[in-house]
C-alpha atoms as a PDB file:
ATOM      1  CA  UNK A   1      84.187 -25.313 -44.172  1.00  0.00           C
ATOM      2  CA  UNK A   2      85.488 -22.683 -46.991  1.00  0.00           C
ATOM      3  CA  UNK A   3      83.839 -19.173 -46.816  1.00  0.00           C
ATOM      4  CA  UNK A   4      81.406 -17.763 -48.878  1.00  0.00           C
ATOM      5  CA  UNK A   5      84.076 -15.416 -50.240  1.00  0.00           C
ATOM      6  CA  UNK A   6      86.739 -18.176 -51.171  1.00  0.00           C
ATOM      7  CA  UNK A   7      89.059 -17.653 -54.178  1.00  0.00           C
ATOM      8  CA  UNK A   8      87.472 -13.597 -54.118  1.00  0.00           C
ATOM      9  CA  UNK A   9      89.862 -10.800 -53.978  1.00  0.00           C
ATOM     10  CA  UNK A  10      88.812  -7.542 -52.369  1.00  0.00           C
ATOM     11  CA  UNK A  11      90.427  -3.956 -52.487  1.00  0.00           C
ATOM     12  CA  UNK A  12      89.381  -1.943 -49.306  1.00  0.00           C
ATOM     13  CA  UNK A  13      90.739   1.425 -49.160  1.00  0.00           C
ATOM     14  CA  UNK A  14      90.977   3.377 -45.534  1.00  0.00           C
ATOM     15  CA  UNK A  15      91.127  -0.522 -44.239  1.00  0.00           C
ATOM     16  CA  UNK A  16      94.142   0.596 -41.698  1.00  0.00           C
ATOM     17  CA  UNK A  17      91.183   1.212 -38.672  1.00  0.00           C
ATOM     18  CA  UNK A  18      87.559   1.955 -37.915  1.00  0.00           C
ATOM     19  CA  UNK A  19      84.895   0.729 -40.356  1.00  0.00           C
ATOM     20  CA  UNK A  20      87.336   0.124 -43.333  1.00  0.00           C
ATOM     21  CA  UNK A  21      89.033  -2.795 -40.412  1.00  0.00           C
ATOM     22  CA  UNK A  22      85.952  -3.988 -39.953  1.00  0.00           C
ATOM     23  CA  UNK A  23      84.846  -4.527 -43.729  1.00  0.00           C
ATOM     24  CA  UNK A  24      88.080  -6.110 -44.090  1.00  0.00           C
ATOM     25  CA  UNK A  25      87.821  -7.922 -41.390  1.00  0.00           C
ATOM     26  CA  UNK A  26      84.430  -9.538 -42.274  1.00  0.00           C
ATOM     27  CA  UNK A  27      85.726 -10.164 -46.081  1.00  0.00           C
ATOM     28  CA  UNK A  28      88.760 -11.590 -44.841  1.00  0.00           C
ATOM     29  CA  UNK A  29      86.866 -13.837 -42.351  1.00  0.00           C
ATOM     30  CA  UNK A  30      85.373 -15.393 -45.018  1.00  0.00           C
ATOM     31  CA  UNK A  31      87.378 -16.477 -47.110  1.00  0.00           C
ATOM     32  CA  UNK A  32      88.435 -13.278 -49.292  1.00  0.00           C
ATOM     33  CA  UNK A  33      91.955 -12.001 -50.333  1.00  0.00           C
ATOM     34  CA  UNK A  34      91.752  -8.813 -49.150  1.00  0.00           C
ATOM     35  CA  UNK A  35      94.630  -5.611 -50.070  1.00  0.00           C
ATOM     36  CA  UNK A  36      94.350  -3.239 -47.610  1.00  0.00           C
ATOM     37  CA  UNK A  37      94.892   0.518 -48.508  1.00  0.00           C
ATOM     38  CA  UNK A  38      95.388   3.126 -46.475  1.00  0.00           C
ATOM     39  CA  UNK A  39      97.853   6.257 -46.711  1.00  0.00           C
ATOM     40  CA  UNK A  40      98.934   5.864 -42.726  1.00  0.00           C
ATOM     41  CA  UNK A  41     101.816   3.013 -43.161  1.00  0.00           C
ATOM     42  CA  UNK A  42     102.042   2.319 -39.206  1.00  0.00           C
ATOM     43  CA  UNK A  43      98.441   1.108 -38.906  1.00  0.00           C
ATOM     44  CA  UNK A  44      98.454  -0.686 -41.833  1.00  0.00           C
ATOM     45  CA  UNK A  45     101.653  -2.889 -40.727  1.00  0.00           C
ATOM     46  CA  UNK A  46      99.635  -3.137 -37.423  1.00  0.00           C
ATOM     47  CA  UNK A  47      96.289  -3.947 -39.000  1.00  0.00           C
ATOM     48  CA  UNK A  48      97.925  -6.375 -41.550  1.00  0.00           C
ATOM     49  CA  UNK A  49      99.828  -8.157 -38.424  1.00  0.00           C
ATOM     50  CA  UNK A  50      96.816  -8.410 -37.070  1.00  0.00           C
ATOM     51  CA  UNK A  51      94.370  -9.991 -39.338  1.00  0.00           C
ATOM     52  CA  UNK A  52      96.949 -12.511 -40.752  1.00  0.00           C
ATOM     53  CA  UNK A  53      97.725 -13.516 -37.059  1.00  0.00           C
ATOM     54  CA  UNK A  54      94.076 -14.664 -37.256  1.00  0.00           C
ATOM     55  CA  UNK A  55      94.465 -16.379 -40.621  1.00  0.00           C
ATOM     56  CA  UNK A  56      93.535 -14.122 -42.782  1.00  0.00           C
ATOM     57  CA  UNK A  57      95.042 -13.959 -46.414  1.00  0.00           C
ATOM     58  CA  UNK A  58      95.814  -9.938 -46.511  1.00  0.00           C
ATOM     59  CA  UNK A  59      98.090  -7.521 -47.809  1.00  0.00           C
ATOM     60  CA  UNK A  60      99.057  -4.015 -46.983  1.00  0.00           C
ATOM     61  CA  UNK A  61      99.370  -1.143 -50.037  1.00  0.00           C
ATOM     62  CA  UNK A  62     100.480   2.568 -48.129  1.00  0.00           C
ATOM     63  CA  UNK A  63      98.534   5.020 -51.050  1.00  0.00           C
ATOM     64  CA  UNK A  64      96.738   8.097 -50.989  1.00  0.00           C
ATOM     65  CA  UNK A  65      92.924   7.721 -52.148  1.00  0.00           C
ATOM     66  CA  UNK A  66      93.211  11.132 -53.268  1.00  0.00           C
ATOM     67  CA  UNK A  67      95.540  10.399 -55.796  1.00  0.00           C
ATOM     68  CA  UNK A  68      94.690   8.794 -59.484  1.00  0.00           C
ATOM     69  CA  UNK A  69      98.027   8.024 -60.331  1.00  0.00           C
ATOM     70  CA  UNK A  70      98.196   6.074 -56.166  1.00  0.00           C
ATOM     71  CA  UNK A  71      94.363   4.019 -56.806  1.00  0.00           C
ATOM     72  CA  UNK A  72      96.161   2.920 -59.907  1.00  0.00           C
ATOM     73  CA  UNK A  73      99.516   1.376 -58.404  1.00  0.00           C
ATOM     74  CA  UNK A  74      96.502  -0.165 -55.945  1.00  0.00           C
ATOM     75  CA  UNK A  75      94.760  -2.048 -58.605  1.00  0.00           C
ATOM     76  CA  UNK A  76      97.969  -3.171 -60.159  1.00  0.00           C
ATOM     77  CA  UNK A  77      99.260  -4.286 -56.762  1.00  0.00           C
ATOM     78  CA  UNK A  78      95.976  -6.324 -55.766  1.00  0.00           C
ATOM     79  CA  UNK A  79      96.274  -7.860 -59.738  1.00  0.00           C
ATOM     80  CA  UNK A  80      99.959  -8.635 -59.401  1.00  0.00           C
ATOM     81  CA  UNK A  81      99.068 -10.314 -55.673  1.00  0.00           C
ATOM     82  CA  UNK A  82      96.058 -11.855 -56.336  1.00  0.00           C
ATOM     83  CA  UNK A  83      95.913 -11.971 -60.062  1.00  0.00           C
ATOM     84  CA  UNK A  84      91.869 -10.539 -60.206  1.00  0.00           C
ATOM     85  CA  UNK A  85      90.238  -8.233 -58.558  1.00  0.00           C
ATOM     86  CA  UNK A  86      86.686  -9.269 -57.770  1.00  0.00           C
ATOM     87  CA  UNK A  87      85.726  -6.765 -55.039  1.00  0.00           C
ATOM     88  CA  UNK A  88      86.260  -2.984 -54.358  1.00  0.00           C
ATOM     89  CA  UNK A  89      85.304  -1.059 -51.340  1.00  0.00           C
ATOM     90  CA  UNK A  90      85.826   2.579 -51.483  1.00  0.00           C
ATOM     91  CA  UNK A  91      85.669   3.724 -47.386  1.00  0.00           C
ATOM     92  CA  UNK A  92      88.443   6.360 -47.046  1.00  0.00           C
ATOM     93  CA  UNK A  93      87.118   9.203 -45.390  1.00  0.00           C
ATOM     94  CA  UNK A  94      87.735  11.937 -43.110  1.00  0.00           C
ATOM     95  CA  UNK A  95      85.548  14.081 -41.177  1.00  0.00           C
ATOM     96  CA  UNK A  96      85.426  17.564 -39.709  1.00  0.00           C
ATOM     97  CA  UNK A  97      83.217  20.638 -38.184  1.00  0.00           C
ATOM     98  CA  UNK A  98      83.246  24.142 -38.873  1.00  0.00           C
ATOM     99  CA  UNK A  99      80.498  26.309 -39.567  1.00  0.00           C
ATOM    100  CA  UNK A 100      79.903  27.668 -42.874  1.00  0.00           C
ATOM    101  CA  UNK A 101      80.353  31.379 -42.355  1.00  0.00           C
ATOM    102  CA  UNK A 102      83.879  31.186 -41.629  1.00  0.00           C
ATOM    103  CA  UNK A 103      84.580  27.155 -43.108  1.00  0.00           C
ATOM    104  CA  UNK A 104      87.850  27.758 -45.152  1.00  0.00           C
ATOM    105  CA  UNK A 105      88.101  26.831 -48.445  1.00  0.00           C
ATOM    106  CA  UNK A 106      91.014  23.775 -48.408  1.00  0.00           C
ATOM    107  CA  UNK A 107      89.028  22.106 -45.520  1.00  0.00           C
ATOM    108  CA  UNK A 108      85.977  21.856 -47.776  1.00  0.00           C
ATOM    109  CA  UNK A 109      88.321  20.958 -50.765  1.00  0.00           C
ATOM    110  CA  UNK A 110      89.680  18.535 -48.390  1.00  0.00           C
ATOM    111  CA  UNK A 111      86.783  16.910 -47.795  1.00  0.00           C
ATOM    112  CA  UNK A 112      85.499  16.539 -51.333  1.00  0.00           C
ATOM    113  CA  UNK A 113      88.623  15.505 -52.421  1.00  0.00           C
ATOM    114  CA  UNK A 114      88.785  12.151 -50.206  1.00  0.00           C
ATOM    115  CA  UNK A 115      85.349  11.377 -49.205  1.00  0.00           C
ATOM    116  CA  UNK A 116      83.539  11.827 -52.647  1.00  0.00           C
ATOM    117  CA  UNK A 117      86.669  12.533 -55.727  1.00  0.00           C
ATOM    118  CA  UNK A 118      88.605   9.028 -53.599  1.00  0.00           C
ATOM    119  CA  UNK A 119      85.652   7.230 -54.212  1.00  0.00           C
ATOM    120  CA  UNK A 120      85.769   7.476 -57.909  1.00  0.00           C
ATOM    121  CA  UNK A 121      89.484   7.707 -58.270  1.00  0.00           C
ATOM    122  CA  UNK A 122      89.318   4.246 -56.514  1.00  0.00           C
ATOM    123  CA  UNK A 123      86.634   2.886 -58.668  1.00  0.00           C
ATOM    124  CA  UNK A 124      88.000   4.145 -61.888  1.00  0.00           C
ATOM    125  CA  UNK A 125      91.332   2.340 -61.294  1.00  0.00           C
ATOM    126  CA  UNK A 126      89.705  -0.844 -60.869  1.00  0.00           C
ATOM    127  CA  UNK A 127      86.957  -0.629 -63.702  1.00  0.00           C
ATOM    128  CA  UNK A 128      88.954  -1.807 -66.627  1.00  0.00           C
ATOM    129  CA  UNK A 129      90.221  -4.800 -64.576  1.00  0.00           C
ATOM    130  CA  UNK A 130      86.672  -6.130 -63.781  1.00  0.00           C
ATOM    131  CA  UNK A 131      85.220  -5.039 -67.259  1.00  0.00           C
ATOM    132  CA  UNK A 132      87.227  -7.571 -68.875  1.00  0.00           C
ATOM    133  CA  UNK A 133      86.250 -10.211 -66.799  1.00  0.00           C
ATOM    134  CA  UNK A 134      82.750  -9.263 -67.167  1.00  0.00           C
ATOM    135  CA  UNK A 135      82.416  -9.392 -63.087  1.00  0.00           C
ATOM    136  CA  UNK A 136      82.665  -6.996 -59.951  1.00  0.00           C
ATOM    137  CA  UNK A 137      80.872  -5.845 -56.645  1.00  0.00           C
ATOM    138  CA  UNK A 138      81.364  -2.780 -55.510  1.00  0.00           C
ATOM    139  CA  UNK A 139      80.240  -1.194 -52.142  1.00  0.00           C
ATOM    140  CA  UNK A 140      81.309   2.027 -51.036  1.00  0.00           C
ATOM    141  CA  UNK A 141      81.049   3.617 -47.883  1.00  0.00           C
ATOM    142  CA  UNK A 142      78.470   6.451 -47.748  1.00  0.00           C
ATOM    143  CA  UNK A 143      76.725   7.718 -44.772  1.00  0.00           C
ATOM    144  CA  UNK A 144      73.244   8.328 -43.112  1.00  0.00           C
ATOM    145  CA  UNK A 145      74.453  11.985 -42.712  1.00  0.00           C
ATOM    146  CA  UNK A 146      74.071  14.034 -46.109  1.00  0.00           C
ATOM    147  CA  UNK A 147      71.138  11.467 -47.292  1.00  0.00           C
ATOM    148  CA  UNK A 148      68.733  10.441 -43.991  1.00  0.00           C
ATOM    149  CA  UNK A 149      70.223  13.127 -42.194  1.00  0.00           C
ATOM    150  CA  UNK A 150      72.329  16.841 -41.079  1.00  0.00           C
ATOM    151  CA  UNK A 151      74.254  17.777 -38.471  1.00  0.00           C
ATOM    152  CA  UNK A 152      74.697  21.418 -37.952  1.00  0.00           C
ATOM    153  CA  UNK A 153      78.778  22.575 -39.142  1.00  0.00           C
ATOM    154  CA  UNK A 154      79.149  19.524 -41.297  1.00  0.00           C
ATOM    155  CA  UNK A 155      78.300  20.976 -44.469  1.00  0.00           C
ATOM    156  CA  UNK A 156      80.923  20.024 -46.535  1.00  0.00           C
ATOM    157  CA  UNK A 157      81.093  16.459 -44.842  1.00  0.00           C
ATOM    158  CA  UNK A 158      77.180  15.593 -45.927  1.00  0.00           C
ATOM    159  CA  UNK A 159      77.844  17.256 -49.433  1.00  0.00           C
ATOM    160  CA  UNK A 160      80.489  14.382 -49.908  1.00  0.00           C
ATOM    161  CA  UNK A 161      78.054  11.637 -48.803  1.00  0.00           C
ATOM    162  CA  UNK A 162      75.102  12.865 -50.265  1.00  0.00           C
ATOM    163  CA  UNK A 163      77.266  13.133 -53.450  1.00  0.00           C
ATOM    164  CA  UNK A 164      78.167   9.234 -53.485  1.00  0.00           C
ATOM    165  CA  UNK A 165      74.946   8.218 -53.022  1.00  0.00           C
ATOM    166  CA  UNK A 166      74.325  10.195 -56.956  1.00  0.00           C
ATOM    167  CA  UNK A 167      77.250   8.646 -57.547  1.00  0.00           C
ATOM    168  CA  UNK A 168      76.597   5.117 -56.984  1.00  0.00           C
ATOM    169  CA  UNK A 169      72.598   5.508 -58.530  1.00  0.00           C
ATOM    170  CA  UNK A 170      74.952   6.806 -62.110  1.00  0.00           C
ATOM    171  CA  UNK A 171      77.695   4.663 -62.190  1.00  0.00           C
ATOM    172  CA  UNK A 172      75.300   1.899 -61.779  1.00  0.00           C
ATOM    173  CA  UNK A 173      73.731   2.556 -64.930  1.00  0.00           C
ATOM    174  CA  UNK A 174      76.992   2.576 -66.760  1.00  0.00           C
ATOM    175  CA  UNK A 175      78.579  -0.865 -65.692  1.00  0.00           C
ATOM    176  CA  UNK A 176      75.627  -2.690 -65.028  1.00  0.00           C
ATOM    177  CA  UNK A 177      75.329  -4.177 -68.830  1.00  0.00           C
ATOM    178  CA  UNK A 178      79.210  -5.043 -67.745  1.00  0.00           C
ATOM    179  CA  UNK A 179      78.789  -7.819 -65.030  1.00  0.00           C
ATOM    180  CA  UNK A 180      79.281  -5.327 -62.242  1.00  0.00           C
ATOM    181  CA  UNK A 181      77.204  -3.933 -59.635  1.00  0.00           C
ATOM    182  CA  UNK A 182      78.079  -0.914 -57.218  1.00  0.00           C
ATOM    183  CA  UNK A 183      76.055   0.243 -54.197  1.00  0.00           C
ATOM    184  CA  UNK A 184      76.712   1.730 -50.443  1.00  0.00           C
ATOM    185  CA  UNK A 185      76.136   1.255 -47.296  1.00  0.00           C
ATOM    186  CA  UNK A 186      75.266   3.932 -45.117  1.00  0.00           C
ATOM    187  CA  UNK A 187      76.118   3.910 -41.296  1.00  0.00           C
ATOM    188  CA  UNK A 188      74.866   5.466 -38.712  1.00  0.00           C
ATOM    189  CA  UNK A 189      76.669   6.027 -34.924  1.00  0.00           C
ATOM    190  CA  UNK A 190      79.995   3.602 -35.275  1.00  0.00           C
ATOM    191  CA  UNK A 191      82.039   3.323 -32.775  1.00  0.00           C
ATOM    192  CA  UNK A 192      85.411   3.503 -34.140  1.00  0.00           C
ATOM    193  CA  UNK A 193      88.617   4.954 -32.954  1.00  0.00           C
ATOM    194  CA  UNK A 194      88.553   8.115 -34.958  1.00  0.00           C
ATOM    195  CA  UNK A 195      85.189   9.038 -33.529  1.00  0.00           C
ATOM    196  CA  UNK A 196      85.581   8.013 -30.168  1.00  0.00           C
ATOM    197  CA  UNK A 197      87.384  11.316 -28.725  1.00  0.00           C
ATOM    198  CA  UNK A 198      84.047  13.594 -29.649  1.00  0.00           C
ATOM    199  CA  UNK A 199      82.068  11.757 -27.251  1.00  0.00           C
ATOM    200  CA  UNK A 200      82.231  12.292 -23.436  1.00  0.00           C
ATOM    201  CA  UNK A 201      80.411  10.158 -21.106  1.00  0.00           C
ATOM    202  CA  UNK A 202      77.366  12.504 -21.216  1.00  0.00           C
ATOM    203  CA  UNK A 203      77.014  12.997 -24.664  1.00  0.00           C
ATOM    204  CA  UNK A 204      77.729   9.333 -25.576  1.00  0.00           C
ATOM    205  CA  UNK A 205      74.819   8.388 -23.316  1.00  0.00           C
ATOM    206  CA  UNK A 206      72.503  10.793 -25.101  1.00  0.00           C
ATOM    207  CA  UNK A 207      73.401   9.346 -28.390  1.00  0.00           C
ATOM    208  CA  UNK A 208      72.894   5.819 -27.173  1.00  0.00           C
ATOM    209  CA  UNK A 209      69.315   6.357 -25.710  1.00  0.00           C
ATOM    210  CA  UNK A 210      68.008   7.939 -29.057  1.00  0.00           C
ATOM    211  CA  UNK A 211      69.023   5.071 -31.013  1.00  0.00           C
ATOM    212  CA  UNK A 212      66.206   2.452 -31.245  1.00  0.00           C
ATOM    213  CA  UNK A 213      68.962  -0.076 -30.495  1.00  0.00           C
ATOM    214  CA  UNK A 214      70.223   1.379 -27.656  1.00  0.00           C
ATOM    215  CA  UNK A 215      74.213   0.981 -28.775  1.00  0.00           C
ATOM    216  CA  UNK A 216      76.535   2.476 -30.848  1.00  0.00           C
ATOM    217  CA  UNK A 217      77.056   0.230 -34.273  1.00  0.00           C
ATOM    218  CA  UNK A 218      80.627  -1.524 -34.682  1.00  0.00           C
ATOM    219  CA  UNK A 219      82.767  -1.752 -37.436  1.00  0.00           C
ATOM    220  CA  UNK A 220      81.733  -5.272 -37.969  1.00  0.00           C
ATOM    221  CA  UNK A 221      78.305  -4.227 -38.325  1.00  0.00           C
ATOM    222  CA  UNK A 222      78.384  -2.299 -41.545  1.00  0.00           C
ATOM    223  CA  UNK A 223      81.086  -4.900 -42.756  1.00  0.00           C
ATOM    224  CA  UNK A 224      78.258  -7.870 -42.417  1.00  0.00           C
ATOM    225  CA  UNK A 225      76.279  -5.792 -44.648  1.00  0.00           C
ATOM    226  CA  UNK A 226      79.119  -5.427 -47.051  1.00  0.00           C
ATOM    227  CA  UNK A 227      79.268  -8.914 -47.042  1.00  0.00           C
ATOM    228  CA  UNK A 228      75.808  -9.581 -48.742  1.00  0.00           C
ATOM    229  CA  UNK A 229      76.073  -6.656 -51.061  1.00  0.00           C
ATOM    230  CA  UNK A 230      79.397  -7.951 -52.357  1.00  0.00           C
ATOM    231  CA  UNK A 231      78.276 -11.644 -52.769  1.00  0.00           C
ATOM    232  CA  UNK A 232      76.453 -13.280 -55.125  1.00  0.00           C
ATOM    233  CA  UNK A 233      73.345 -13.465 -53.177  1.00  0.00           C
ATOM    234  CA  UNK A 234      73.017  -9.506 -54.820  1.00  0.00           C
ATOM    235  CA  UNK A 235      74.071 -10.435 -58.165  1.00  0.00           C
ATOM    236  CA  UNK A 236      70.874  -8.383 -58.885  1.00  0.00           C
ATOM    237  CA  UNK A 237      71.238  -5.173 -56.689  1.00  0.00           C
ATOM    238  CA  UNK A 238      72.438  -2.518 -57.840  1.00  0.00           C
ATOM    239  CA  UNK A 239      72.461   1.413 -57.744  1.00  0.00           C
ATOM    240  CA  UNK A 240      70.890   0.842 -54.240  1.00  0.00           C
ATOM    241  CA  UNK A 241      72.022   1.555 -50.324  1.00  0.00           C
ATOM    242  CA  UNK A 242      71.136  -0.337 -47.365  1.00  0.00           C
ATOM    243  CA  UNK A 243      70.925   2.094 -43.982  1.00  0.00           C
ATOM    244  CA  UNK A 244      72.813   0.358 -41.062  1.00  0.00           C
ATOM    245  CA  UNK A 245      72.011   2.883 -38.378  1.00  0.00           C
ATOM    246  CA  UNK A 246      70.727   0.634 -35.455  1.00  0.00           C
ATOM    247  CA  UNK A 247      66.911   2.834 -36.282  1.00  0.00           C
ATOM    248  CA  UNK A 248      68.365   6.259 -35.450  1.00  0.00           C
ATOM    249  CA  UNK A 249      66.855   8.050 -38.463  1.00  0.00           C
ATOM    250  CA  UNK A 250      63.547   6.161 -37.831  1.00  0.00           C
ATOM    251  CA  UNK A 251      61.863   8.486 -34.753  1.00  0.00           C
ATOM    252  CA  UNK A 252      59.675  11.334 -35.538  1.00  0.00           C
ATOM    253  CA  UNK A 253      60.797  12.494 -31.803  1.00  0.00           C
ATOM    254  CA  UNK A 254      63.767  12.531 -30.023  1.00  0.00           C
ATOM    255  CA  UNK A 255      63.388  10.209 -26.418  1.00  0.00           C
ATOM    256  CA  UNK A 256      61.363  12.113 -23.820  1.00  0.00           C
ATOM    257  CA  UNK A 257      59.154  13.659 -26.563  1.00  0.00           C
ATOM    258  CA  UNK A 258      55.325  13.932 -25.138  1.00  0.00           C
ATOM    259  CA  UNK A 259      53.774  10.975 -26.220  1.00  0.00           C
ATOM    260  CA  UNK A 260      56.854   9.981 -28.588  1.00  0.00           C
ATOM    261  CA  UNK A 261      56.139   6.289 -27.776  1.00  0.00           C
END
């Protein structure tokens, strides 16, 4: 039985581990052609290796989100493999702590520059393309941190969340009479390979009992919610985001709390 996402082509930038894998992973799974980006060229061979051993229809394209003149060669390289480009997810991001008072500048510029200025580098390049078929989903990776959420020393990470979450409400407006819908998904505790080293035994079993859930989320998890807001079953959603956070930003009190329920 074909896949919901048959004869679909997807651009998923930071696809080369973590939550971008998993998004790719999902699309691919179902059906979808799927170009992965990612500027680390080692775990994108690995990651492209590894989904097509699985039968998935990928490709791998080494660029730096960061870049206008990289998200470009990107769009070209999905048209020129796939011939359309029907999907875009924009999930490149890093993350980082230091506390305001002595945060230097290029870490904050650093931050900005690939979590928030990638995002519409990587939508920009692939605008024109989907304009003139009159058709596109796109679903970019924001977070619950910055918009549900703060975590002390993260300041410049939740600026560049918060600021797709604008983004996506604006852009919506402007393609929207075009065919094309954008929104995000915003995650909550992932488990992914990048976040993995913060978290000792003690402090990983702190965060699990004040989720609702009781578990860390996995890639897959946000990437199942891609999957609806890129298919047609949301061909009339847009400008919106959809919290997958297992119902950590839903407690008034942390667990423990007098009468916190």
């Amino acid at each position: 039985m074909p896949g919901r996402f048959e004869g679909k082509s997807a651009i998923v930038t930071g696809a080369g581990r973590g939550i971008g894998l998993g998004i790719t992973r999902c699309l691919a799974g179902e059906g979808a052609r799927v170009l992965l980006v990612d500027r680390d060229q080692d775990l994108l061979a690995k990651a492209v290796q590894a989904l097509g051993a699985d039968g998935g229809q990928v490709q791998g394209f080494a660029a730096d989100v960061s870049k206008a003149a990289d998200m470009r060669r990107a769009a070209e390289a999905a048209i020129s493999a796939f011939g359309k480009i029907d999907i875009l997810c924009p999930n490149a991001a890093v993350f980082d702590s230091s506390p305001l008072v002595t945060m230097p500048e290029e870490l904050w510029d650093r931050l900005l520059t690939i979590n928030l200025k990638g995002v519409f580098l990587a939508v920009q390049a692939c605008l024109p393309h989907m304009m003139a078929r009159r058709y596109g989903r796109i679903v970019v990776t924001s977070s619950i941190t910055g918009n549900r959420t703060a975590i002390g020393n993260m300041a410049h990470y939740a600026a560049s969340k918060g600021g797709i979450n604008g983004f996506v409400k604006a852009a919506a407006i402007e393609i929207a009479r075009h065919g094309i819908t954008i929104n995000a998904v915003e995650p909550g505790h992932v488990m992914t390979e990048g976040a993995a080293p913060q978290y000792d035994d003690e402090f990983k079993a702190a965060v699990e009992a004040f989720i609702p859930m009781g578990r860390f989320g996995l890639p897959e998890d946000i990437g199942k919610a891609v999957l609806y807001l890129a298919s047609d079953d949301a061909n009339y959603v847009t400008g919106q985001t959809v919290t997958v956070d297992g119902g950590v930003t839903l407690p008034e009190y942390p667990p423990g709390f007098p009468r916190a329920g």
